[in-house]
C-alpha atoms as a PDB file:
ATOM      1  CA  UNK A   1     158.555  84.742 198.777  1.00  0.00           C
ATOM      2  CA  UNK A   2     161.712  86.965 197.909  1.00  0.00           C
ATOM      3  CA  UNK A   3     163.573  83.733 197.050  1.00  0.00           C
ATOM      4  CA  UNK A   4     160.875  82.682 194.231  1.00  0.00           C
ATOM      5  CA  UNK A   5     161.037  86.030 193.064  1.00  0.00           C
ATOM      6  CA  UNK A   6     164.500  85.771 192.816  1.00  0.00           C
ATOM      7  CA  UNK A   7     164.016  82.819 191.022  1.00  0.00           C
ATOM      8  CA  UNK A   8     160.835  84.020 188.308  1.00  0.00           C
ATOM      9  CA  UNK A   9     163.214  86.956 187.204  1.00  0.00           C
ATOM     10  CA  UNK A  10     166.060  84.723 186.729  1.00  0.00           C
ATOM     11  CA  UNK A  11     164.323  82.480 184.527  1.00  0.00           C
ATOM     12  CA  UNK A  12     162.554  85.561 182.958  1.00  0.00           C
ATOM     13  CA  UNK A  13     165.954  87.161 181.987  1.00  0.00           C
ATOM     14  CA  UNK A  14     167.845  83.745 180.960  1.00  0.00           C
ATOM     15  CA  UNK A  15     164.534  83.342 178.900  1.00  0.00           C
ATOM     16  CA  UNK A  16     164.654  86.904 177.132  1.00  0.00           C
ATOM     17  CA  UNK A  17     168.892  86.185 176.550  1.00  0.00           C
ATOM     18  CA  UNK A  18     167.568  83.428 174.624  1.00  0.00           C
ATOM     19  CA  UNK A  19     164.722  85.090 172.713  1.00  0.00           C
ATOM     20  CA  UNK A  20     166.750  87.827 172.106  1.00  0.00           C
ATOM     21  CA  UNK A  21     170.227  85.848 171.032  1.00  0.00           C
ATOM     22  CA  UNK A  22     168.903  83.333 168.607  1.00  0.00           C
ATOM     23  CA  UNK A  23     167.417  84.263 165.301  1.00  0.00           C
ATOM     24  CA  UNK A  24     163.752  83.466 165.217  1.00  0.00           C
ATOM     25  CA  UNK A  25     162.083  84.023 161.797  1.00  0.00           C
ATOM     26  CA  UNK A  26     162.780  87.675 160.183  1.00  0.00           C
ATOM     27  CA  UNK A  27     164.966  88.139 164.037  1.00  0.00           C
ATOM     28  CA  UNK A  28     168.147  88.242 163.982  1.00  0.00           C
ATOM     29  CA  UNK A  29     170.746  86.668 166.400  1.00  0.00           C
ATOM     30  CA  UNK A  30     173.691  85.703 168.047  1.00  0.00           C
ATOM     31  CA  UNK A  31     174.091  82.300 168.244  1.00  0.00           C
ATOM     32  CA  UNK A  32     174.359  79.646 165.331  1.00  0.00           C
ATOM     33  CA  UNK A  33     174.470  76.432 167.225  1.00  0.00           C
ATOM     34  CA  UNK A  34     175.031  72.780 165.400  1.00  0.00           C
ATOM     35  CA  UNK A  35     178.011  70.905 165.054  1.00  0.00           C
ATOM     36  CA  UNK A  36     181.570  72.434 163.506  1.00  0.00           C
ATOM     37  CA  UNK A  37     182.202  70.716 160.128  1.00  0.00           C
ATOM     38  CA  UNK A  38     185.001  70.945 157.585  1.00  0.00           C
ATOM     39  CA  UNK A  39     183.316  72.267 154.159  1.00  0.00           C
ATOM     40  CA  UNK A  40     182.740  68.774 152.116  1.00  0.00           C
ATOM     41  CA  UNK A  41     184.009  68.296 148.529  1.00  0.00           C
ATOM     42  CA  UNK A  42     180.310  68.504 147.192  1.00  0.00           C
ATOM     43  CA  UNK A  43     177.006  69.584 148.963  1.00  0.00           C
ATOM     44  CA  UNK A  44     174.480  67.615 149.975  1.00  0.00           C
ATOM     45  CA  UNK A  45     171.322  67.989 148.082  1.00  0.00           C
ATOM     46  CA  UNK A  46     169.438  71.230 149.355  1.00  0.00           C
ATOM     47  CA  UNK A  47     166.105  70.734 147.421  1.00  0.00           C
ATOM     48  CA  UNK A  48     164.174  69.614 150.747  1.00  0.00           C
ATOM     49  CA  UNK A  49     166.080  72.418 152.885  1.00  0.00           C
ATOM     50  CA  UNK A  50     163.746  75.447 153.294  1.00  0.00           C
ATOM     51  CA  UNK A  51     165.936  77.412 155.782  1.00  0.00           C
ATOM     52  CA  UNK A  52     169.764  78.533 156.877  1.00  0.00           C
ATOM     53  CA  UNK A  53     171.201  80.279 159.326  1.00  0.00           C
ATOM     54  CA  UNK A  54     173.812  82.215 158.591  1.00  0.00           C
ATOM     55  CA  UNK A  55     176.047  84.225 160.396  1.00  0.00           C
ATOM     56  CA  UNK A  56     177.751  87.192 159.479  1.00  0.00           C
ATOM     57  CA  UNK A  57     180.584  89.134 160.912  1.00  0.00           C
ATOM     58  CA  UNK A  58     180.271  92.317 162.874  1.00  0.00           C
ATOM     59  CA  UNK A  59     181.110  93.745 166.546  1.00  0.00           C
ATOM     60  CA  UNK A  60     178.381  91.577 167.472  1.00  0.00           C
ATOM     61  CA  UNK A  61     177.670  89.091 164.519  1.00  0.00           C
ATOM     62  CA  UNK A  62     174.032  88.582 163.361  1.00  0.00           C
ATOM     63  CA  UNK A  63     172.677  85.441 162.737  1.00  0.00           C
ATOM     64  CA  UNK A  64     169.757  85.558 160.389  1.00  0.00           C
ATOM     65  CA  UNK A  65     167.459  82.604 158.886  1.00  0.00           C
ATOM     66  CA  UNK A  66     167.531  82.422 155.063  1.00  0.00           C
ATOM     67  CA  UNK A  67     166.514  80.758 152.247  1.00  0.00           C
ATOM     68  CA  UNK A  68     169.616  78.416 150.227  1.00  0.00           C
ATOM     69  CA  UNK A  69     169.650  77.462 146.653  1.00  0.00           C
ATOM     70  CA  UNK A  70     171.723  75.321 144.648  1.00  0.00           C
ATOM     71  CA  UNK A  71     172.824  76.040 141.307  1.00  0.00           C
ATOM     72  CA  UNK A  72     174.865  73.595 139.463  1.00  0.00           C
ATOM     73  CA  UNK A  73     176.280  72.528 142.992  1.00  0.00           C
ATOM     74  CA  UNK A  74     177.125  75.691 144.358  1.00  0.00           C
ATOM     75  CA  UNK A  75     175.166  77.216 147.292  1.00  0.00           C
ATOM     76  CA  UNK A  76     173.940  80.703 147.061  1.00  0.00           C
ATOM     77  CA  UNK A  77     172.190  83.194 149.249  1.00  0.00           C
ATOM     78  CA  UNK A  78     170.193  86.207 148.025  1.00  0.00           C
ATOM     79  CA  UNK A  79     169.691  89.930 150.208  1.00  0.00           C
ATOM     80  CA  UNK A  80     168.482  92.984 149.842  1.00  0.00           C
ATOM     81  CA  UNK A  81     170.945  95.888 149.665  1.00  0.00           C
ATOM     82  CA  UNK A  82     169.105  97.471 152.189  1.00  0.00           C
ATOM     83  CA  UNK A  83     169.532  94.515 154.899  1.00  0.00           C
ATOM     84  CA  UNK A  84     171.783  95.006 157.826  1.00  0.00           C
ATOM     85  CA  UNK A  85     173.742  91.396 156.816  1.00  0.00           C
ATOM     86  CA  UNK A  86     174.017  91.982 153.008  1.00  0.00           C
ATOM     87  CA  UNK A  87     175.836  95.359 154.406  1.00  0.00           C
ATOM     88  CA  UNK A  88     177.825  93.816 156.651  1.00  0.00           C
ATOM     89  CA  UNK A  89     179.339  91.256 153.992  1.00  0.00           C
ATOM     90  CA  UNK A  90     179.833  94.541 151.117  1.00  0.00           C
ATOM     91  CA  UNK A  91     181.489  92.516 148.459  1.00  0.00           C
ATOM     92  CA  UNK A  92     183.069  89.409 150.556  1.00  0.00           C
ATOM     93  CA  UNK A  93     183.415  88.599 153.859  1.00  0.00           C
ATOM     94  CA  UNK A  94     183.666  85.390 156.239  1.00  0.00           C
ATOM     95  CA  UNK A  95     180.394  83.575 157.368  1.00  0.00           C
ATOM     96  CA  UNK A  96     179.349  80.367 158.758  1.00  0.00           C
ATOM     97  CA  UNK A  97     176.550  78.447 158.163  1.00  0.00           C
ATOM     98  CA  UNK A  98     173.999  75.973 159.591  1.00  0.00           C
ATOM     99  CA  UNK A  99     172.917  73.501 157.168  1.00  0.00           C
ATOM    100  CA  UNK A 100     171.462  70.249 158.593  1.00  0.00           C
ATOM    101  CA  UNK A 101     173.038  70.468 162.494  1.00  0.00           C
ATOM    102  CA  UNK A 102     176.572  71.520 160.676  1.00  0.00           C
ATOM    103  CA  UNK A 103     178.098  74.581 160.828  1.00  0.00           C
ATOM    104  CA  UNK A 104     180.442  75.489 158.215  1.00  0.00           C
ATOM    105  CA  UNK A 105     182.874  78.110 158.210  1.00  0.00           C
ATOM    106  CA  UNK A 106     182.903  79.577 154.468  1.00  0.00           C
ATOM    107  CA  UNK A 107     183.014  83.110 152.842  1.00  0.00           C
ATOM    108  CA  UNK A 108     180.289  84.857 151.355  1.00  0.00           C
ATOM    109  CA  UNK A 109     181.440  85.857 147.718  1.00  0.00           C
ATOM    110  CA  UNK A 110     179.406  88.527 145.708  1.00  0.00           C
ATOM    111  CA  UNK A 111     179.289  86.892 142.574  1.00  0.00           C
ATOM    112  CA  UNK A 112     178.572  87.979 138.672  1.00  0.00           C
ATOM    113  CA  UNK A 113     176.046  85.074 138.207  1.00  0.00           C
ATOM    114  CA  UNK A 114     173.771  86.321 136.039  1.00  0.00           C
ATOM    115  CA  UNK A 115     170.656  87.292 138.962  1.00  0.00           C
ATOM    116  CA  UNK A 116     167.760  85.769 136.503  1.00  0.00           C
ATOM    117  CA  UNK A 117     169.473  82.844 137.062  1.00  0.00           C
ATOM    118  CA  UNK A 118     169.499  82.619 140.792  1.00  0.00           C
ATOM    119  CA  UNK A 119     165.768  84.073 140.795  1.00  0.00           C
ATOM    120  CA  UNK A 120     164.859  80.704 138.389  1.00  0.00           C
ATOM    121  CA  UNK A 121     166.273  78.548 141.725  1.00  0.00           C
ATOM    122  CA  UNK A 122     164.561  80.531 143.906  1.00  0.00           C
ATOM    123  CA  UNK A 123     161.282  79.972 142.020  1.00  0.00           C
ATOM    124  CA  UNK A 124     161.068  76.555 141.142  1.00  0.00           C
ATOM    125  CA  UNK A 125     162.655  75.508 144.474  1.00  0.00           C
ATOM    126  CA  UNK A 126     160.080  77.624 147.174  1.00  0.00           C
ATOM    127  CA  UNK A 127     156.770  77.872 144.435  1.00  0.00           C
ATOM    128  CA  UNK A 128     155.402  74.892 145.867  1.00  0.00           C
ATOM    129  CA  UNK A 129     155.469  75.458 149.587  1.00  0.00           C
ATOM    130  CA  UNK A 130     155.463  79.390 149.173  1.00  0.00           C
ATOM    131  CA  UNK A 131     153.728  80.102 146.905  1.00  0.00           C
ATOM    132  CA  UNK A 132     152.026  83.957 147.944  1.00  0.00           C
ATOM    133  CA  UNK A 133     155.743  85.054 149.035  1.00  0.00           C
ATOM    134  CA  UNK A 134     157.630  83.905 145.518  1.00  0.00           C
ATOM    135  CA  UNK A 135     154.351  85.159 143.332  1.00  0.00           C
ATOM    136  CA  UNK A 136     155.903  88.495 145.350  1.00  0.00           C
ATOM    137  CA  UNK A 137     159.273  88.574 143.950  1.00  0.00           C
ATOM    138  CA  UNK A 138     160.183  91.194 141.955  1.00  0.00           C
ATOM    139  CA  UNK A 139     161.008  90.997 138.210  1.00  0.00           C
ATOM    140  CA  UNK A 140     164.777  90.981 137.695  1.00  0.00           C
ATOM    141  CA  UNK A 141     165.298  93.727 136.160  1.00  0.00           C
ATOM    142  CA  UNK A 142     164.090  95.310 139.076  1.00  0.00           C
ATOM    143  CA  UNK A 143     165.868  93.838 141.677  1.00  0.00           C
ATOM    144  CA  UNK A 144     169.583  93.893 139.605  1.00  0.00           C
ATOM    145  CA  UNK A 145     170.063  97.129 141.808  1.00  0.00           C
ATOM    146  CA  UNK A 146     168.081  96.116 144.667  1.00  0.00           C
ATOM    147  CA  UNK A 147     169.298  92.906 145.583  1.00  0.00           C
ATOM    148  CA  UNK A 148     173.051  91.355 146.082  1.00  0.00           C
ATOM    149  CA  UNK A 149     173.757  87.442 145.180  1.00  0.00           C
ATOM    150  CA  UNK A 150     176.576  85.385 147.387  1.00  0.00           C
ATOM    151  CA  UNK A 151     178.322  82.330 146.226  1.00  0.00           C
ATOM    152  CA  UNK A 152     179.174  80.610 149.757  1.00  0.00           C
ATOM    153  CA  UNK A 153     182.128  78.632 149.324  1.00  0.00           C
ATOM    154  CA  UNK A 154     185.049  77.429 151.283  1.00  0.00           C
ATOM    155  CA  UNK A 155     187.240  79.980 153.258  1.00  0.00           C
ATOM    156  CA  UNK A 156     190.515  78.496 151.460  1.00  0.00           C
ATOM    157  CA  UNK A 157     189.379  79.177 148.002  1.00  0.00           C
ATOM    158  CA  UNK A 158     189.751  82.955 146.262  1.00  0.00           C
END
């Protein structure tokens, strides 16, 4: 009897390592998982991608699960201010990121892009399979203040 007990609470605390150390909808996480991949010369095409992970630095890094658009082949991520990963990237800072079982090691730029512009991805690329959550976005000139846009590119580049 003592020995399956043993056994039930180790299962029930590898079980809640898990739960608790991979992201799992608005949860963050620990671990990233896929494959390590160098950063190719163009992206694939992220039209039919609904979901990231990406991870961002800290004593213990998050992972989080967020949507990925593509703007004139460029990959960009949008937070709130407010959000503990937006915070912990400020204006720059290095990331990785799963995209189709790779994970890429890349920095998270905060970028100038004109926000509208991001927004307009946003929209036409989730509208169809969201569409409640994007009739919810904000207008832009509401969110210029509220929300913080990141060019992910390759750790090399400036």
């Amino acid at each position: 009897m003592k020995k399956r007990n043993l056994v039930f609470s180790l299962l029930l605390l590898v079980a809640a390592v898990l739960i608790f150390a991979t992201p799992i909808g608005p949860l963050p996480g620990f671990f990233i998982g896929g494959e390590a991949a160098a950063t190719p010369q163009t992206w694939p095409d992220t039209a039919e991608v609904d979901e990231i992970y990406l991870k961002v630095p800290g004593t213990i890094p998050r992972v989080v699960i967020i949507w990925v658009v593509q703007v004139e082949g460029e990959l960009y991520v949008v937070g709130s201010n407010s959000s503990g990963w937006v915070q912990r990237i400020g204006s720059r800072a290095p990331v990785e990121l799963g995209l189709l079982g790779k994970t890429y090691a890349l920095t998270a730029l905060s970028t100038g892009i004109d926000l509208s512009t991001v927004i307009t991805a946003y929209k036409d690329k989730y509208r169809p399979n969201y569409p409640d959550i994007v009739a919810g976005f904000p207008a832009v000139a509401e969110g210029r203040d509220a929300f913080s846009v990141f060019r992910l590119i390759p750790r090399t580049q400036t």
